[in-house]
PDB file of N, CA and C in Angstrom:
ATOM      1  N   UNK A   1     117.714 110.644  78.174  1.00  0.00           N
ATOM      2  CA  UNK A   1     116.778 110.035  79.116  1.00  0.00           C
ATOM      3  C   UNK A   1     116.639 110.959  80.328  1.00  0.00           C
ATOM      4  N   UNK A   2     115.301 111.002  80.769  1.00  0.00           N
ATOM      5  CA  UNK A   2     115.163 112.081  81.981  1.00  0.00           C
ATOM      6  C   UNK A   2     115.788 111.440  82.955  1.00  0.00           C
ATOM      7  N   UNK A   3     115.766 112.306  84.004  1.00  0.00           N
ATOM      8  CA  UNK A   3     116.194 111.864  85.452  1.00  0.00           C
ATOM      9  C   UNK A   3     115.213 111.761  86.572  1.00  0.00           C
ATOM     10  N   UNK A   4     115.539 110.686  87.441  1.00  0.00           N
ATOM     11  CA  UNK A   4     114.919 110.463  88.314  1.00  0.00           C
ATOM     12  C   UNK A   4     113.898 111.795  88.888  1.00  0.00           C
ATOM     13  N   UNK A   5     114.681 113.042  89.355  1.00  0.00           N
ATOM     14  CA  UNK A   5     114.417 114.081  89.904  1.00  0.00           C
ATOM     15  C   UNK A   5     113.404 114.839  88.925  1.00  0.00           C
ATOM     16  N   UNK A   6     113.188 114.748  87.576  1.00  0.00           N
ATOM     17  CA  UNK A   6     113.148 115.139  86.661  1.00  0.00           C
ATOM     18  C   UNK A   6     111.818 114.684  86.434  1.00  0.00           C
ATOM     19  N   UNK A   7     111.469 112.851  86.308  1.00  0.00           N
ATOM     20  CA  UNK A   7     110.148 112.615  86.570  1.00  0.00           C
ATOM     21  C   UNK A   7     109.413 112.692  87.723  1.00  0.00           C
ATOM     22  N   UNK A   8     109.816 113.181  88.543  1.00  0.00           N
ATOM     23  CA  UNK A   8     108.804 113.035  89.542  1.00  0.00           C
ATOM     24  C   UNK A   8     108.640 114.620  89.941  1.00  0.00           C
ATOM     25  N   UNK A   9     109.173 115.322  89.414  1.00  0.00           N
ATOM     26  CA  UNK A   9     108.412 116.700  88.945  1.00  0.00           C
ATOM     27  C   UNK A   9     107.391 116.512  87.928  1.00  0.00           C
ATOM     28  N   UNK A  10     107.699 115.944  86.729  1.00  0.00           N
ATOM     29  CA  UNK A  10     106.692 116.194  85.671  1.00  0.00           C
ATOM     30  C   UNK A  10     105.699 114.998  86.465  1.00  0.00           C
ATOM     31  N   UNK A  11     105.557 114.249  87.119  1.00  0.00           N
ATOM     32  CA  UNK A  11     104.380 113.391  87.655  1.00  0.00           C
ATOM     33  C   UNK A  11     104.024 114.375  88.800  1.00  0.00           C
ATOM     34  N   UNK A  12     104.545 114.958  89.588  1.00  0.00           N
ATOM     35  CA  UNK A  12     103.484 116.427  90.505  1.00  0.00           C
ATOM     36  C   UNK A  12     103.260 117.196  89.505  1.00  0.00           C
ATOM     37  N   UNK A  13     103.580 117.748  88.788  1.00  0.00           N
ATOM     38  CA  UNK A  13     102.890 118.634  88.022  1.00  0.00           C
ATOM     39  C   UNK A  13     101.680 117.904  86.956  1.00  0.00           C
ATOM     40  N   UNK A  14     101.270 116.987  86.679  1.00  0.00           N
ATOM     41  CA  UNK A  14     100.512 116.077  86.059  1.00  0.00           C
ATOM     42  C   UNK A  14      99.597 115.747  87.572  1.00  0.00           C
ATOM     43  N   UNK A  15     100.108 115.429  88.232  1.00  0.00           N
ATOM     44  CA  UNK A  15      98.960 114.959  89.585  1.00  0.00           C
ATOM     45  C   UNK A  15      98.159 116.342  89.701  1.00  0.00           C
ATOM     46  N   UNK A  16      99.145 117.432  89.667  1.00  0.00           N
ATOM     47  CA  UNK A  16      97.899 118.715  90.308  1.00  0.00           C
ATOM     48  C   UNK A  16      97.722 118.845  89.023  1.00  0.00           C
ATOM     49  N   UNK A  17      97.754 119.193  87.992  1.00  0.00           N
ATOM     50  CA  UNK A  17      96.574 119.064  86.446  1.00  0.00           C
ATOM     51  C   UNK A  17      95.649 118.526  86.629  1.00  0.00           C
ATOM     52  N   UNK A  18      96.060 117.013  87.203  1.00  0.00           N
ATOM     53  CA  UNK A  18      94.382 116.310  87.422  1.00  0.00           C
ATOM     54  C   UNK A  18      93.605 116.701  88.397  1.00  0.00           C
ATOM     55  N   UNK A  19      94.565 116.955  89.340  1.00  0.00           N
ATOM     56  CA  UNK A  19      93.308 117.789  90.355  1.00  0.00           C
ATOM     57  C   UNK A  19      92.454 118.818  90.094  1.00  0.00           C
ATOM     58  N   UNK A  20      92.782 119.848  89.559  1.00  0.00           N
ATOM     59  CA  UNK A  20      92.787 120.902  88.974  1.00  0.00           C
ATOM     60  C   UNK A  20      91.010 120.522  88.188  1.00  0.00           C
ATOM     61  N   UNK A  21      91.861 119.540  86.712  1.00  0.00           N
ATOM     62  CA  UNK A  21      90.622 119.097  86.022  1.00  0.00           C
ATOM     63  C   UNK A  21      89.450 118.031  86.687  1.00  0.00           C
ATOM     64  N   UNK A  22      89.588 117.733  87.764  1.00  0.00           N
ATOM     65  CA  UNK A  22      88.783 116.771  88.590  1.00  0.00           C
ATOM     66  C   UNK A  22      88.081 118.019  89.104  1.00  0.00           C
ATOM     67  N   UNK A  23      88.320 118.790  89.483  1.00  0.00           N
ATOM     68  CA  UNK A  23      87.819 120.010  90.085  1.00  0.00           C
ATOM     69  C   UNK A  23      86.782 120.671  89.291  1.00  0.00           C
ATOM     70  N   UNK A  24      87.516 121.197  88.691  1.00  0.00           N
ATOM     71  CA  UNK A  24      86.394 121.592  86.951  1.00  0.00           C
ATOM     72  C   UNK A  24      85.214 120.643  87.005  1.00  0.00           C
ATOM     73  N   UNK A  25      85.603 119.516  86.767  1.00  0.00           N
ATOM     74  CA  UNK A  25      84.373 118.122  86.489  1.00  0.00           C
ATOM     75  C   UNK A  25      83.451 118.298  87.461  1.00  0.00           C
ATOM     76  N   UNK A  26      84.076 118.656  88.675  1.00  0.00           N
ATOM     77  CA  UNK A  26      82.612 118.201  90.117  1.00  0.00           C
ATOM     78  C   UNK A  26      82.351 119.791  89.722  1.00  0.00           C
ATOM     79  N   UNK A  27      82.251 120.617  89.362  1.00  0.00           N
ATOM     80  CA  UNK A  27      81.756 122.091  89.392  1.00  0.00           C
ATOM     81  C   UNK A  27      80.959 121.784  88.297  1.00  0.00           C
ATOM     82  N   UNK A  28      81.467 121.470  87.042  1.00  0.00           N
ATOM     83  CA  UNK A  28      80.187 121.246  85.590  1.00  0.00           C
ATOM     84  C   UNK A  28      79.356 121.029  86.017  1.00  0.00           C
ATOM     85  N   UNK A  29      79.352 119.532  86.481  1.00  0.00           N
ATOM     86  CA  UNK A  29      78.502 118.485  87.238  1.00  0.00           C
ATOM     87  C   UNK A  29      77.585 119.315  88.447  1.00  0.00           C
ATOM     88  N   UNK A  30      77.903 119.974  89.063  1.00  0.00           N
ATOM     89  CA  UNK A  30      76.861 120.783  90.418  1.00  0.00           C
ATOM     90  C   UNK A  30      76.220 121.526  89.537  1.00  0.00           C
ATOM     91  N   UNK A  31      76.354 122.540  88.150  1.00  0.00           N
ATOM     92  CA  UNK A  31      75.894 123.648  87.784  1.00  0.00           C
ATOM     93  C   UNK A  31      74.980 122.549  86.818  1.00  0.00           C
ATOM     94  N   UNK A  32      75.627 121.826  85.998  1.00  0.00           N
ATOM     95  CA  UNK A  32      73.783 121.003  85.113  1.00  0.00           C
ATOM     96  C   UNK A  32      72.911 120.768  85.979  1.00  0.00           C
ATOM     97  N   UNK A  33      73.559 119.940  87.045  1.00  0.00           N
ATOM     98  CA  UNK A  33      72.687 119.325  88.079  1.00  0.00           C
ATOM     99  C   UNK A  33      71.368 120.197  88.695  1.00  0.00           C
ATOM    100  N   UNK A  34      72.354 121.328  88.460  1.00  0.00           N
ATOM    101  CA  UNK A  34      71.623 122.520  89.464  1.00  0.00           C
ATOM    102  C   UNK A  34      70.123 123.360  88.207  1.00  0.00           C
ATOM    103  N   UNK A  35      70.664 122.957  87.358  1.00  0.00           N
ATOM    104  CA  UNK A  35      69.891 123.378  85.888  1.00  0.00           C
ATOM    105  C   UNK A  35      68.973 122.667  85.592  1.00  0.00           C
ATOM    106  N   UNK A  36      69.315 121.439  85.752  1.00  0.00           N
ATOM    107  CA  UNK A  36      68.665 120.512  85.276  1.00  0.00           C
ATOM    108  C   UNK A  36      67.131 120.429  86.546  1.00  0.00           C
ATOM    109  N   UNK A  37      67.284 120.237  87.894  1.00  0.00           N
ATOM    110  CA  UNK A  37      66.913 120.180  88.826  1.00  0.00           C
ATOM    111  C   UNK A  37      65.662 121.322  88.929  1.00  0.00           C
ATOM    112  N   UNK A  38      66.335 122.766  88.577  1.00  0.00           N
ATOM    113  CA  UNK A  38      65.561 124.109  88.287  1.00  0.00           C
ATOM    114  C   UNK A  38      64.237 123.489  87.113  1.00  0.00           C
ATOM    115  N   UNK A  39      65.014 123.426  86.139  1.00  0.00           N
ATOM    116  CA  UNK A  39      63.889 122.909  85.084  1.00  0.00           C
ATOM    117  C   UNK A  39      62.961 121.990  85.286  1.00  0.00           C
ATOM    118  N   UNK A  40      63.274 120.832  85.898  1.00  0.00           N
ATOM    119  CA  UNK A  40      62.247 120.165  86.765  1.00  0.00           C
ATOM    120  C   UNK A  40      60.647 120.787  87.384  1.00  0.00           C
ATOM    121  N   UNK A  41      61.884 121.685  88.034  1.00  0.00           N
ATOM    122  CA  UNK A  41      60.744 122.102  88.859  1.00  0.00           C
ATOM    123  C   UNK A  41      60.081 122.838  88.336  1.00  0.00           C
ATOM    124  N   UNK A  42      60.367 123.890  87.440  1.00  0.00           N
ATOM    125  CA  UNK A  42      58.952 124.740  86.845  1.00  0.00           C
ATOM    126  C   UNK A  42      58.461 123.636  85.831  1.00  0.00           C
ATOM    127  N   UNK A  43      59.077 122.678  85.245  1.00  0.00           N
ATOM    128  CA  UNK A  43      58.126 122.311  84.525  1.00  0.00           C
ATOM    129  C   UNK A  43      57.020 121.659  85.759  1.00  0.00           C
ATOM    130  N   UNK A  44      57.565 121.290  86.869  1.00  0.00           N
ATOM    131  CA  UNK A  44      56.342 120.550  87.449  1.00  0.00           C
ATOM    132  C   UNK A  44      55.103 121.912  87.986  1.00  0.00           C
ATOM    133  N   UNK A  45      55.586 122.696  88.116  1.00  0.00           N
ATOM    134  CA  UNK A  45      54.799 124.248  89.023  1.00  0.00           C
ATOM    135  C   UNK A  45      53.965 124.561  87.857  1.00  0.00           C
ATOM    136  N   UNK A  46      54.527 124.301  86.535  1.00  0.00           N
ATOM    137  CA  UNK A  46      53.701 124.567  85.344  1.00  0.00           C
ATOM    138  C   UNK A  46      52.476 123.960  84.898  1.00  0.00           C
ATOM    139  N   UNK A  47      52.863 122.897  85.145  1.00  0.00           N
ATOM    140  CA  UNK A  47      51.716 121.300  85.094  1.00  0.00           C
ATOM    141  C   UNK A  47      50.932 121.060  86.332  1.00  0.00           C
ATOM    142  N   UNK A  48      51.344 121.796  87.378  1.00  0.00           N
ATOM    143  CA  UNK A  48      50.581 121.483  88.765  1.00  0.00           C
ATOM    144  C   UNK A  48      50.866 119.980  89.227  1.00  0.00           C
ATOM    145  N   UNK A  49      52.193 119.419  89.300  1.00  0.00           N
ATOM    146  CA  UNK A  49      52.684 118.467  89.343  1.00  0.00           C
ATOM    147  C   UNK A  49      52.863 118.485  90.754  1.00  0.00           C
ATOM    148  N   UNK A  50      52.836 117.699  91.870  1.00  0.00           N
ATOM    149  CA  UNK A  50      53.796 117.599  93.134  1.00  0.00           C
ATOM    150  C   UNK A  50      54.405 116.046  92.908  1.00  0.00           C
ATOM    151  N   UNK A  51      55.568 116.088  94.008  1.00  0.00           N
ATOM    152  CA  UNK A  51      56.399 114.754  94.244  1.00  0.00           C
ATOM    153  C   UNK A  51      55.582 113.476  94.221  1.00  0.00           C
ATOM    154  N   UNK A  52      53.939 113.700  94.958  1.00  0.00           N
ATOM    155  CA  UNK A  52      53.553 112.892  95.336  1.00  0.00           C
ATOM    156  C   UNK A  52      52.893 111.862  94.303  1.00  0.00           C
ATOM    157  N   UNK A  53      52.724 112.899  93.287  1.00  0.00           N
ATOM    158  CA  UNK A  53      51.913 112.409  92.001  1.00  0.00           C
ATOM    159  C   UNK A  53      52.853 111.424  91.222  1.00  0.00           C
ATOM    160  N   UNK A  54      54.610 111.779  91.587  1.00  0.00           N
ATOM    161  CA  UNK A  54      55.792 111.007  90.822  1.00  0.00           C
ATOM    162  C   UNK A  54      55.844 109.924  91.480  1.00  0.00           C
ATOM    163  N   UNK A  55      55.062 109.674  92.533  1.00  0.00           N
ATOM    164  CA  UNK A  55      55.537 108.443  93.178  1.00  0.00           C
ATOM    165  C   UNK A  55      56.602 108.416  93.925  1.00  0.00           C
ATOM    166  N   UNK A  56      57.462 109.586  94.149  1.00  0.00           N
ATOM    167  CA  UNK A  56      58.772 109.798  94.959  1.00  0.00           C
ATOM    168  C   UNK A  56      58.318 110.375  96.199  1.00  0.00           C
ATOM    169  N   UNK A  57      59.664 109.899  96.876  1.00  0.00           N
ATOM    170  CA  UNK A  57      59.967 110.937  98.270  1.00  0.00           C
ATOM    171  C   UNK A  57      60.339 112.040  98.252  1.00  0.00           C
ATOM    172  N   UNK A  58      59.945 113.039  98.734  1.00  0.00           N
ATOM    173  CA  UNK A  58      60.693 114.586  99.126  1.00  0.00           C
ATOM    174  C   UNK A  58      62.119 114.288 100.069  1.00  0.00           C
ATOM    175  N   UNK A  59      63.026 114.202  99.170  1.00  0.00           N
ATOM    176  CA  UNK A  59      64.200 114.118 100.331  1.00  0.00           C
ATOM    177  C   UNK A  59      64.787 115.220 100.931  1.00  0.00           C
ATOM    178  N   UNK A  60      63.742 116.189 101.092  1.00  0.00           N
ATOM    179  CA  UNK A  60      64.480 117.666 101.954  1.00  0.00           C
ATOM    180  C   UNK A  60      65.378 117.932 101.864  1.00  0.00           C
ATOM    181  N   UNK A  61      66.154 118.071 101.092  1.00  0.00           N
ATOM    182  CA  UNK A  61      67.535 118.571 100.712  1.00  0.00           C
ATOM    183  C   UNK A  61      67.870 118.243  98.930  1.00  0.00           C
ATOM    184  N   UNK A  62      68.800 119.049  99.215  1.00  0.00           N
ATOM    185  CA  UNK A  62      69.950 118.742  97.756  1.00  0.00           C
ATOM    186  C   UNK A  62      69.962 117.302  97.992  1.00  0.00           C
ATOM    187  N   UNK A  63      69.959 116.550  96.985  1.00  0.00           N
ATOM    188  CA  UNK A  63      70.357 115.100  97.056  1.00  0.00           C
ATOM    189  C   UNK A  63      69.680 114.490  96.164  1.00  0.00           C
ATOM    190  N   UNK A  64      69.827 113.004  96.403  1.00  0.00           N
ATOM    191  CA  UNK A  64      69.168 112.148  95.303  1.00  0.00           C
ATOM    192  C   UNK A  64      67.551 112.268  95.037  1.00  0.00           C
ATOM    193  N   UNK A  65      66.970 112.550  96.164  1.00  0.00           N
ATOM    194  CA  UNK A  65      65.459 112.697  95.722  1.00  0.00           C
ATOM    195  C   UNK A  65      65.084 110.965  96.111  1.00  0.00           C
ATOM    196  N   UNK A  66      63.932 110.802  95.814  1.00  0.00           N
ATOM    197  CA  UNK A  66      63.635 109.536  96.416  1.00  0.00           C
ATOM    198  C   UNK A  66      63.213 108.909  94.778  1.00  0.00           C
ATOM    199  N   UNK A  67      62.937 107.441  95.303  1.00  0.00           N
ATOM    200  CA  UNK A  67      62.776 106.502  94.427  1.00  0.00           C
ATOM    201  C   UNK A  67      61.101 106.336  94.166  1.00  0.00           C
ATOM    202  N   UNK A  68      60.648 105.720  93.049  1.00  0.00           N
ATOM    203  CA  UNK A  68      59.783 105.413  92.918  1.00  0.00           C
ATOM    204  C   UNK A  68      59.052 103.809  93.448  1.00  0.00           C
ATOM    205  N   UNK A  69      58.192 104.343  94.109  1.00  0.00           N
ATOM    206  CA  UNK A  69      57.719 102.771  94.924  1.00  0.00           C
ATOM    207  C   UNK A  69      57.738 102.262  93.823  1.00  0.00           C
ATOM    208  N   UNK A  70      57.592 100.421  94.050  1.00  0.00           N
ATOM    209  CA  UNK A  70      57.333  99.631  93.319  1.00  0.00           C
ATOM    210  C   UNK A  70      55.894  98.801  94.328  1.00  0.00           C
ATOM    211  N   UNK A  71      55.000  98.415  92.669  1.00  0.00           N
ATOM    212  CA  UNK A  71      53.346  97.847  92.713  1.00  0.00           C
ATOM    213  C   UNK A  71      53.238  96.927  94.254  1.00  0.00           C
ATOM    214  N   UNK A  72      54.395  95.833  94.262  1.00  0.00           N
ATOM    215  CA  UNK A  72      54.403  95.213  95.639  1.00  0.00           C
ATOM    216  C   UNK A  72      55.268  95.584  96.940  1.00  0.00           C
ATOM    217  N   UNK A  73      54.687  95.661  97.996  1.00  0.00           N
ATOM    218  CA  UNK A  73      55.123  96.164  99.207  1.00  0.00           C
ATOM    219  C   UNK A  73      56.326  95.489  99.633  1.00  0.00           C
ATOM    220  N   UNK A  74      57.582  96.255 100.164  1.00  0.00           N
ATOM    221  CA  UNK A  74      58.750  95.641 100.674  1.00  0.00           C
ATOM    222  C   UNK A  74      58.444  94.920 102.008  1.00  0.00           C
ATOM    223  N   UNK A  75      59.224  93.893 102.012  1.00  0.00           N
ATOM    224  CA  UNK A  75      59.102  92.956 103.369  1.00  0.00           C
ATOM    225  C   UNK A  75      59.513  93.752 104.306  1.00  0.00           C
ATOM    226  N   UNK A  76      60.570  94.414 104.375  1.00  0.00           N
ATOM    227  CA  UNK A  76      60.998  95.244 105.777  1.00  0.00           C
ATOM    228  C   UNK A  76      59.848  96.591 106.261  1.00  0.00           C
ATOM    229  N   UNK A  77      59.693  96.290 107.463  1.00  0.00           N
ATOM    230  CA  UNK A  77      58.699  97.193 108.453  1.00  0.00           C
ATOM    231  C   UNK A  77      57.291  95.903 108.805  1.00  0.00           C
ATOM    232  N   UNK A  78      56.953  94.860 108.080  1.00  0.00           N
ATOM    233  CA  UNK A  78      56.188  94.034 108.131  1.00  0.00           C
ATOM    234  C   UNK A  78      56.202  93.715 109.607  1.00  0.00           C
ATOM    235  N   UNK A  79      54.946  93.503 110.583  1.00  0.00           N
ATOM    236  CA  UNK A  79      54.912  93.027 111.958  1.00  0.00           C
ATOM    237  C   UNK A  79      54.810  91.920 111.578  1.00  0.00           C
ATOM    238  N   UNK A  80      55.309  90.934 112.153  1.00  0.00           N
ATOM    239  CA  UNK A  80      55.350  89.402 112.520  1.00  0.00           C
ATOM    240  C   UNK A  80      54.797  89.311 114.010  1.00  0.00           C
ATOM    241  N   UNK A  81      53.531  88.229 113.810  1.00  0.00           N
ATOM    242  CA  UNK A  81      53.132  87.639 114.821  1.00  0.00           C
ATOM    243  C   UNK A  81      54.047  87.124 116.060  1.00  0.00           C
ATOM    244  N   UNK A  82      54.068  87.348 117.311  1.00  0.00           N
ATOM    245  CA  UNK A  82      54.707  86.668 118.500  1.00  0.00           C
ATOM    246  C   UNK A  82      54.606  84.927 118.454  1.00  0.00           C
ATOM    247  N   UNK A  83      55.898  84.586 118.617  1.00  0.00           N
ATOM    248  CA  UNK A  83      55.861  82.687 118.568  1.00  0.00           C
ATOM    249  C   UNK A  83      56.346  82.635 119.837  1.00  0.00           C
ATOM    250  N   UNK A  84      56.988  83.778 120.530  1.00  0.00           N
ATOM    251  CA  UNK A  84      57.678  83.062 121.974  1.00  0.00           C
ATOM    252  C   UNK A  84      57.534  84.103 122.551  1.00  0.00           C
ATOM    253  N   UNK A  85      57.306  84.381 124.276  1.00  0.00           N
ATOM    254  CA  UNK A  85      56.835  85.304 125.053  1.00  0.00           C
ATOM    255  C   UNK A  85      57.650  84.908 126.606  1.00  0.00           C
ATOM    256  N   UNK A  86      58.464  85.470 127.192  1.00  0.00           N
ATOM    257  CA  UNK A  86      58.005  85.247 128.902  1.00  0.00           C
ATOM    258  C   UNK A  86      57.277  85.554 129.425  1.00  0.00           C
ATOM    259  N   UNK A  87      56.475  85.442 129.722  1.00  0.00           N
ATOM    260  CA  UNK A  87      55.844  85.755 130.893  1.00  0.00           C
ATOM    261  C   UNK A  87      56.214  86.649 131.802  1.00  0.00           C
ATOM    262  N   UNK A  88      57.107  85.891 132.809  1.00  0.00           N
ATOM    263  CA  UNK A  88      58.161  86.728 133.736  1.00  0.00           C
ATOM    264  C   UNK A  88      58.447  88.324 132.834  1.00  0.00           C
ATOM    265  N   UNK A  89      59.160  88.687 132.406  1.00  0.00           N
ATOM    266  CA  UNK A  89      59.416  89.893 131.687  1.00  0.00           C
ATOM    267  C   UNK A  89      58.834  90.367 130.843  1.00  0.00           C
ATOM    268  N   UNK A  90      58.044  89.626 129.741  1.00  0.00           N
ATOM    269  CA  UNK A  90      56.950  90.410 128.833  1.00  0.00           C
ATOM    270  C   UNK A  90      57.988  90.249 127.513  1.00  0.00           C
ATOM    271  N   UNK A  91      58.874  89.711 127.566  1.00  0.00           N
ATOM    272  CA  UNK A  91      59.940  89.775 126.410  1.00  0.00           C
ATOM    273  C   UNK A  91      59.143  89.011 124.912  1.00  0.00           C
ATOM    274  N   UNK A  92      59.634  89.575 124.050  1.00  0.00           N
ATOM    275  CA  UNK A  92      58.570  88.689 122.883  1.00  0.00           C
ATOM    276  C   UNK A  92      59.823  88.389 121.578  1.00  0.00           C
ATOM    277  N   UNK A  93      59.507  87.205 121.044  1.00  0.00           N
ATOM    278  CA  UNK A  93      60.507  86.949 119.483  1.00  0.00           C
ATOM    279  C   UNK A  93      59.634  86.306 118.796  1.00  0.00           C
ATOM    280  N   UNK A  94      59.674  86.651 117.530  1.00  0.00           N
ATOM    281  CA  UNK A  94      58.780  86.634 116.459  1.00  0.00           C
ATOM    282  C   UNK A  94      59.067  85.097 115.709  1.00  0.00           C
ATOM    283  N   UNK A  95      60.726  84.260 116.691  1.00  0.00           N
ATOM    284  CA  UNK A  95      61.170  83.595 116.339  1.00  0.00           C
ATOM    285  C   UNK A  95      62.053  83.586 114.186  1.00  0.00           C
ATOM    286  N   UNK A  96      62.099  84.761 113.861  1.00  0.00           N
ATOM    287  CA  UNK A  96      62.615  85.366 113.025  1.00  0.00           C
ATOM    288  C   UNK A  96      64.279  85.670 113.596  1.00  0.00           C
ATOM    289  N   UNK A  97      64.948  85.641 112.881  1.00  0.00           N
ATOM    290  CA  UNK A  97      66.128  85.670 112.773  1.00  0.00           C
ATOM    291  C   UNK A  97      66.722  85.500 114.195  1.00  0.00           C
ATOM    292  N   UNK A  98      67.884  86.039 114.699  1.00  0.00           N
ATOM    293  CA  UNK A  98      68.655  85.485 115.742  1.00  0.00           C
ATOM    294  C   UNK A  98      68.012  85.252 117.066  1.00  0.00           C
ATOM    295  N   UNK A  99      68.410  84.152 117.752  1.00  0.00           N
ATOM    296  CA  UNK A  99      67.973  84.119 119.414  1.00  0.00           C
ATOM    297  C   UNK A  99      68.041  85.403 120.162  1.00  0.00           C
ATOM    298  N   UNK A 100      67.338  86.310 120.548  1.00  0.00           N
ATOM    299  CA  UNK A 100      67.341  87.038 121.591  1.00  0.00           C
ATOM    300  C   UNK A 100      68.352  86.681 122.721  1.00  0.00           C
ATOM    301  N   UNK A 101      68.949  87.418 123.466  1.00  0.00           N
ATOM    302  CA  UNK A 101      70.000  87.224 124.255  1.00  0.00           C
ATOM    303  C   UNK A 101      68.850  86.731 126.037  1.00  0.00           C
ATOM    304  N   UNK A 102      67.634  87.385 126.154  1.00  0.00           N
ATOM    305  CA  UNK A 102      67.019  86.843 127.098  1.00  0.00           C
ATOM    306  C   UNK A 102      66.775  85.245 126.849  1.00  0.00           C
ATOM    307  N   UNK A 103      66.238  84.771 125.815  1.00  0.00           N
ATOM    308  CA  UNK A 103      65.804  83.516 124.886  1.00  0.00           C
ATOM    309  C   UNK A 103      67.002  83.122 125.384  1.00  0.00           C
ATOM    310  N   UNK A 104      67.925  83.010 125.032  1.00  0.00           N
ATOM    311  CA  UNK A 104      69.351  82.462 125.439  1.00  0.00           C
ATOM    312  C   UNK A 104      69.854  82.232 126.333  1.00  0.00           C
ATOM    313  N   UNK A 105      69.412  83.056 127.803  1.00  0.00           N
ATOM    314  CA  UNK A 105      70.017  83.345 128.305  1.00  0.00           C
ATOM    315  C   UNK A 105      69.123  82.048 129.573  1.00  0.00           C
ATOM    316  N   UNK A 106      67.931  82.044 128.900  1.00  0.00           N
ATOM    317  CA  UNK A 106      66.836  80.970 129.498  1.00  0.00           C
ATOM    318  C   UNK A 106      66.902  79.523 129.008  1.00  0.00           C
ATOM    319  N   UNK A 107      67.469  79.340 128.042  1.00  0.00           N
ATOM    320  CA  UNK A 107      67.936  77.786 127.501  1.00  0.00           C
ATOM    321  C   UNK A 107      68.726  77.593 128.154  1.00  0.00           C
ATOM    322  N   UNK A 108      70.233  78.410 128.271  1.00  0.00           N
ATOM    323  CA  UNK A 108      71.236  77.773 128.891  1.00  0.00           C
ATOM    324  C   UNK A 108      70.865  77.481 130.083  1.00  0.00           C
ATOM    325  N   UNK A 109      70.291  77.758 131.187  1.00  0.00           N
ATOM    326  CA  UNK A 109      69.791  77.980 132.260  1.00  0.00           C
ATOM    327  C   UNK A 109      69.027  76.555 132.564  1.00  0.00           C
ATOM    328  N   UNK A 110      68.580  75.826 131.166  1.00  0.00           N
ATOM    329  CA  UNK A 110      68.013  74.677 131.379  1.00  0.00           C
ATOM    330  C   UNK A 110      66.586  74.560 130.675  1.00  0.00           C
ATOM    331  N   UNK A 111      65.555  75.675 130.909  1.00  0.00           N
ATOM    332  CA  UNK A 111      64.376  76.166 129.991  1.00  0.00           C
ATOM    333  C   UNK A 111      64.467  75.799 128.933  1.00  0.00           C
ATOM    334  N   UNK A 112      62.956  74.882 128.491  1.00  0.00           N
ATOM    335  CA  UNK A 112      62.792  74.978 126.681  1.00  0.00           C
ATOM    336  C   UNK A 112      62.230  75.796 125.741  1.00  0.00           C
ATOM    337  N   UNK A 113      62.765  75.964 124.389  1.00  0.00           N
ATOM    338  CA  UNK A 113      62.100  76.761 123.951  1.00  0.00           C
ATOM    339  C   UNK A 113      60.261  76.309 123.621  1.00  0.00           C
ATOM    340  N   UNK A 114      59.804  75.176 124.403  1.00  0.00           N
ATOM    341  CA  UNK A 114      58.355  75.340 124.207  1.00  0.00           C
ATOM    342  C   UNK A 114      57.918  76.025 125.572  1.00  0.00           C
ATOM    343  N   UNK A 115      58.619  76.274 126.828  1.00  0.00           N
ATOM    344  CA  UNK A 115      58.149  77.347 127.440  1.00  0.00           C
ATOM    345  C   UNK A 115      57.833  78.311 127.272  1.00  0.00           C
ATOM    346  N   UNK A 116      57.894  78.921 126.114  1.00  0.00           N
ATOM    347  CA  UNK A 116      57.836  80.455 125.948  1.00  0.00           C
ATOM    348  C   UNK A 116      57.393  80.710 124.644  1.00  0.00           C
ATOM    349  N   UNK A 117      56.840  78.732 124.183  1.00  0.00           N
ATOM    350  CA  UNK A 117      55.323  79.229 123.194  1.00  0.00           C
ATOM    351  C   UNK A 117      54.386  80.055 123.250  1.00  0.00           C
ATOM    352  N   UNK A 118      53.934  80.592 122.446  1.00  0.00           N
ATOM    353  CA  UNK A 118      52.359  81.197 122.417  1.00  0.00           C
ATOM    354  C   UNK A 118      51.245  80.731 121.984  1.00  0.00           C
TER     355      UNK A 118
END
């Protein structure tokens, strides 16, 4: 039976193996990537293809590249109409998600929120 001292050499020497081969893996992985990516692109330079025609983003860099929109528009960036306004400050809430800290800060104070209807 091994010894204490004994396995935990052969488990560092097994930990840096895997490092070693984890290492290898992210290098394969950069050089297809990097192949694969190349080929892309002349096939698109070949076809007179740009990003824009894929429906993707140019993500300026090495990286994922962008996604392809989908037919209906995402809710986020959407303007929402003003439901509450001061006056006094010009402050505005779309009454969408949390109380504004001014809004708040005018209730406690005694103010309703139909003061600052629109």
């Amino acid at each position: 039976m091994p010894t204490y001292q004994e396995l935990m050499s052969r488990k560092a020497a097994l930990e840096k193996e895997a490092a070693a081969l984890q290492e290898q893996i992210e290098n394969a992985q950069r050089v297809e990537r990097a192949e694969v990516i190349n080929q892309i692109k002349s096939l698109m330079a070949q076809h007179g293809i740009s990003f824009t025609e894929l429906g993707a983003r140019s993500s300026g860099g090495s990286g994922g590249g962008g996604r392809a929109r989908s037919a209906k528009p995402s809710p986020t960036g959407r303007k929402v109409a003003v439901k509450f306004r001061d006056e006094a400050t010009g402050n505005t809430w779309s009454g969408r998600g949390l109380q504004p800290n001014w809004l708040k800060n005018a209730l406690a104070g005694g103010r309703k929120l139909e003061d600052f209807a629109v």
